[in-house]
Protein backbone atom coordinates (compact mmCIF):
# COMPACT_ATOMS: atom_id res chain seq x y z
CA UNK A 1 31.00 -6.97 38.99
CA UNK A 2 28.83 -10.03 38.46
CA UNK A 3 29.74 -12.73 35.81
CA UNK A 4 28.54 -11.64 32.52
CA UNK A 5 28.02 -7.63 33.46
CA UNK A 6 29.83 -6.46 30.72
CA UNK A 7 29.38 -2.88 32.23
CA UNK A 8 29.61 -1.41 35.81
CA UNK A 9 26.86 0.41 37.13
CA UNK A 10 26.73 2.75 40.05
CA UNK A 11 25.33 1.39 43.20
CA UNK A 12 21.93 2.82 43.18
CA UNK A 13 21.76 3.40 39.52
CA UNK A 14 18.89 1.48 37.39
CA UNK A 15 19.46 0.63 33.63
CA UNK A 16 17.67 2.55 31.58
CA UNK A 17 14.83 0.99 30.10
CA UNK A 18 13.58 1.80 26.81
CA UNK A 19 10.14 2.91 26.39
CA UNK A 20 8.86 3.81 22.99
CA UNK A 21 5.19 5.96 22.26
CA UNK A 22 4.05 4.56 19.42
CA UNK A 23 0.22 4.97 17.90
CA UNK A 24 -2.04 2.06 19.31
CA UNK A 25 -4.59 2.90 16.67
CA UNK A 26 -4.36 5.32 13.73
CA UNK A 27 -5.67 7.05 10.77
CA UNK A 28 -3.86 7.68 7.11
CA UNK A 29 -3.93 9.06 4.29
CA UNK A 30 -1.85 7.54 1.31
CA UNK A 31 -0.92 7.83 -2.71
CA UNK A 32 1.12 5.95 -4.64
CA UNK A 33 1.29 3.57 -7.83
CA UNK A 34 0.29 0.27 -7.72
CA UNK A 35 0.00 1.95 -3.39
CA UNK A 36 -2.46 -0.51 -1.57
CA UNK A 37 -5.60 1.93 -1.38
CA UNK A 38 -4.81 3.31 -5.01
CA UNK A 39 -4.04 6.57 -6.43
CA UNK A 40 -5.20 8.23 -3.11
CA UNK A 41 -6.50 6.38 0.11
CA UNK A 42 -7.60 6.10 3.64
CA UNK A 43 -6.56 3.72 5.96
CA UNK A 44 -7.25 2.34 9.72
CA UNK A 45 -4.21 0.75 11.75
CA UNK A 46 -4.26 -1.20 14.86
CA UNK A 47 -1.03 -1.99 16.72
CA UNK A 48 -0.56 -5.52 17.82
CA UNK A 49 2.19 -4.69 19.83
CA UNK A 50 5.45 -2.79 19.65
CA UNK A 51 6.63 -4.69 16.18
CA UNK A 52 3.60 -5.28 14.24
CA UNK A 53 0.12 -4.14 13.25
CA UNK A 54 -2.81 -4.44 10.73
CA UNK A 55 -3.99 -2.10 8.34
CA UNK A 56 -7.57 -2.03 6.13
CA UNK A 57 -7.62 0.42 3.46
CA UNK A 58 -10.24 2.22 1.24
CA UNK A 59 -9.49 4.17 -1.94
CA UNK A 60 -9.51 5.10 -5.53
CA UNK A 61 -7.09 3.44 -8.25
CA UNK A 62 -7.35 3.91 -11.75
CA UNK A 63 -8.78 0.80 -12.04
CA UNK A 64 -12.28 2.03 -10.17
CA UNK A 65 -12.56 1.56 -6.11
CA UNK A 66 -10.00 -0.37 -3.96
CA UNK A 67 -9.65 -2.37 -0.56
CA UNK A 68 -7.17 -3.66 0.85
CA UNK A 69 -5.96 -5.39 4.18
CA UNK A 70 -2.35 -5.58 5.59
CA UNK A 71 0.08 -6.54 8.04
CA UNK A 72 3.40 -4.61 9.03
CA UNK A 73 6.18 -6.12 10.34
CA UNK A 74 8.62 -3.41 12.53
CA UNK A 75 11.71 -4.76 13.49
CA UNK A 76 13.23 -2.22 14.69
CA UNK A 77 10.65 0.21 16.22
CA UNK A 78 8.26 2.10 14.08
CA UNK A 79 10.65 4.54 13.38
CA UNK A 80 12.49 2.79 11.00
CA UNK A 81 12.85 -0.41 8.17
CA UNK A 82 9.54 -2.55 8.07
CA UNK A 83 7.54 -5.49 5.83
CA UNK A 84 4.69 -5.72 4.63
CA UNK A 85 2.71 -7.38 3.14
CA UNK A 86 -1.08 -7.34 1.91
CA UNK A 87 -4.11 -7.80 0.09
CA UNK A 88 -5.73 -5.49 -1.91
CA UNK A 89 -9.03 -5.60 -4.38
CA UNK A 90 -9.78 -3.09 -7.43
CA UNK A 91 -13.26 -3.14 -8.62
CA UNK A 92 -13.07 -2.73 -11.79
CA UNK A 93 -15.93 -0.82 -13.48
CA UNK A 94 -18.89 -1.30 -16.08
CA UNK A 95 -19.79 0.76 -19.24
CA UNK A 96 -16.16 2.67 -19.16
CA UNK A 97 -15.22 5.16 -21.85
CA UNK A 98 -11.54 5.27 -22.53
CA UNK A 99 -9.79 6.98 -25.55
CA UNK A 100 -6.84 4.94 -26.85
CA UNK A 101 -5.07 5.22 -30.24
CA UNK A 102 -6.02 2.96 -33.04
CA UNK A 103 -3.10 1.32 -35.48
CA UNK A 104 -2.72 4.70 -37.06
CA UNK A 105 -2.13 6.58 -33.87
CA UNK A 106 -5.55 7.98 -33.96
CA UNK A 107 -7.78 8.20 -30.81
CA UNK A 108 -10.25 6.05 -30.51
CA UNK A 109 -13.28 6.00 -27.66
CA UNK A 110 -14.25 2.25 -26.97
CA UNK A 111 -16.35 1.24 -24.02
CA UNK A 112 -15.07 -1.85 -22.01
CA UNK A 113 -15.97 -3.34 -18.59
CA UNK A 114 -12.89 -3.57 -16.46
CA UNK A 115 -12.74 -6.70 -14.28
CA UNK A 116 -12.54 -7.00 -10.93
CA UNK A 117 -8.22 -7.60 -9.99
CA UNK A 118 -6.83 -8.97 -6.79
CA UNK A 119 -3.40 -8.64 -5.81
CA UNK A 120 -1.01 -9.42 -3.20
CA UNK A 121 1.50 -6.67 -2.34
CA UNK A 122 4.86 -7.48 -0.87
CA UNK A 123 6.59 -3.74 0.07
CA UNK A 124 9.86 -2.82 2.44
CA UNK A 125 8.74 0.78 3.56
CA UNK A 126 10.57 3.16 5.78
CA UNK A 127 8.76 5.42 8.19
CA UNK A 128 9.88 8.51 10.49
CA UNK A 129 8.13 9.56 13.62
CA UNK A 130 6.87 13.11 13.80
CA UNK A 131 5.16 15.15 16.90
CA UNK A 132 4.20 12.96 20.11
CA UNK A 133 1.02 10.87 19.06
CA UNK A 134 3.34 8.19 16.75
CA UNK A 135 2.15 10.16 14.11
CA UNK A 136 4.71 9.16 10.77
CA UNK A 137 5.18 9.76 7.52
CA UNK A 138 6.16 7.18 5.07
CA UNK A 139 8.21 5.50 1.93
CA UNK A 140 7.59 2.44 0.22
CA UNK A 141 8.70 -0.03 -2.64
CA UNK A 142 7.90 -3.25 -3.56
CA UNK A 143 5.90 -5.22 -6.46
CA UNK A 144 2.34 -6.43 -6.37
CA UNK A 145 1.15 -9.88 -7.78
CA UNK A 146 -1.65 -10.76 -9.21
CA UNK A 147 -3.83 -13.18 -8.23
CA UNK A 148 -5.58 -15.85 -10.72
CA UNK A 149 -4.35 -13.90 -13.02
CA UNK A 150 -6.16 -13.12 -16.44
CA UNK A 151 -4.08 -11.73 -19.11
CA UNK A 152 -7.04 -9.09 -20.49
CA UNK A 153 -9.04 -8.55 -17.40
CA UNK A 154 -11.26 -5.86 -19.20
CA UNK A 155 -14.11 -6.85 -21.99
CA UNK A 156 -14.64 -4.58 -24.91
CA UNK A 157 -18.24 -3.83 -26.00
CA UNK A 158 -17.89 -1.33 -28.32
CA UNK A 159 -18.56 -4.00 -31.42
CA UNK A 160 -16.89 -2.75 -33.82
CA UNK A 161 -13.35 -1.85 -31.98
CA UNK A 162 -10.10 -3.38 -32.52
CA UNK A 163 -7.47 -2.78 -29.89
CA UNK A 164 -4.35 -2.16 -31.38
CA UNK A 165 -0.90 -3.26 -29.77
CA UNK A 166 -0.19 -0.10 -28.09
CA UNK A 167 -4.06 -0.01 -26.66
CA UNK A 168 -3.58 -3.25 -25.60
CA UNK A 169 0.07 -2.37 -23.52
CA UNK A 170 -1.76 0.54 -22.56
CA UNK A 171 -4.73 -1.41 -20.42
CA UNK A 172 -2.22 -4.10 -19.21
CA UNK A 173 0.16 -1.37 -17.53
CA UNK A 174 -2.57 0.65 -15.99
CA UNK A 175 -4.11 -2.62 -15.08
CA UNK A 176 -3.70 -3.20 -10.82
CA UNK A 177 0.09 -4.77 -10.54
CA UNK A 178 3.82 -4.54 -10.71
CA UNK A 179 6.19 -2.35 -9.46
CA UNK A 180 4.73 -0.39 -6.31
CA UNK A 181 5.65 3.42 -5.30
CA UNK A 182 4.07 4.84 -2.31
CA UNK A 183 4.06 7.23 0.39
CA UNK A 184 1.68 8.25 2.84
CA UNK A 185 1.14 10.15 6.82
CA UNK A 186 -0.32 8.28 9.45
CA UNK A 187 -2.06 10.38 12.34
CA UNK A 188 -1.95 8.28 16.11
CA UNK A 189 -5.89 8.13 17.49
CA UNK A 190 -4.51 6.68 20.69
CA UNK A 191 -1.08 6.11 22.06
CA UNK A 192 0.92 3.25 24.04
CA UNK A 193 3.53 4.26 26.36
């Protein structure tokens, strides 16, 4: 036995070496709240290596169309724990009818532009492999900041509204940011063995 085997091997007899299949590049399709690409997404991955890749995203939010870009940290394998963290833009919208109560309780229709909100997403997500192109499916948690944050990012143009104080708790929580809930499939394009 040499000094510091800690095991015996037969003579003849290789370790065994670990090799993992994991998707080079890949496709998904996510939802969420506060998720990355919004309410229901697409995204593009490109492993860096074993441990880490990049993500871009494209989707819909309630807060009109949304990017995003990302990097995931695997410490493990990609079968398991990860980081992440990202990026991620919501467009906003102009000329936007939305029915909120008034002071009474009543609904009210008042047209608003929603500004444009960027965020930065810190998640710990969870995935498991499934079939034999590192396809996986996905958890996630985590919050996501805003950036130069604006405490009303929306204008109201109908003149003669007046938001009352639930309207107003209303816009800020479907506004892009806070707690984030997520899950999502990932489909392998190419594989590394």
């Amino acid at each position: 036995m040499a000094v510091g085997q800690d095991y015996i091997r037969e003579e003849g007899s290789q370790p065994e070496e670990k090799s993992e299949v994991y998707a080079e590049t890949h496709l998904g399709f996510s939802t969420g709240i506060n998720n990355q690409v919004g309410v229901f997404g697409i995204q593009f991955g490109y492993a860096l290596n074993s441990f880490s890749l990049l993500e871009v995203g494209l989707g819909m939010g309630g807060w009109g169309p949304k990017i995003s870009v990302n990097y995931q940290y695997h410490p493990f394998d990609f079968n398991r724990l990860y980081l992440k963290a990202g990026l991620s833009r919501s467009s906003g919208g102009k000329d936007i009818d939305i029915s909120l109560p008034d002071a009474n309780g009543d609904a009210q229709v008042i047209n608003f532009d929603l500004d444009a909100v960027n965020n930065l997403n810190l998640v710990l997500g969870n995935s498991k492999k499934f079939g034999k192109r590192g396809n996986r499916f996905y958890v996630e948690g985590g919050w996501s900041f805003k950036l130069l944050d604006s405490s009303n990012p929306w204008t109201v143009n109908t003149p003669s509204a007046t938001l009352s104080d639930i309207a107003e708790t209303s816009l800020r929580v479907t506004s892009p940011g806070g707690l984030i809930l997520a899950l999502g499939l990932n489909f392998g394009l190419s594989t590394h063995e």
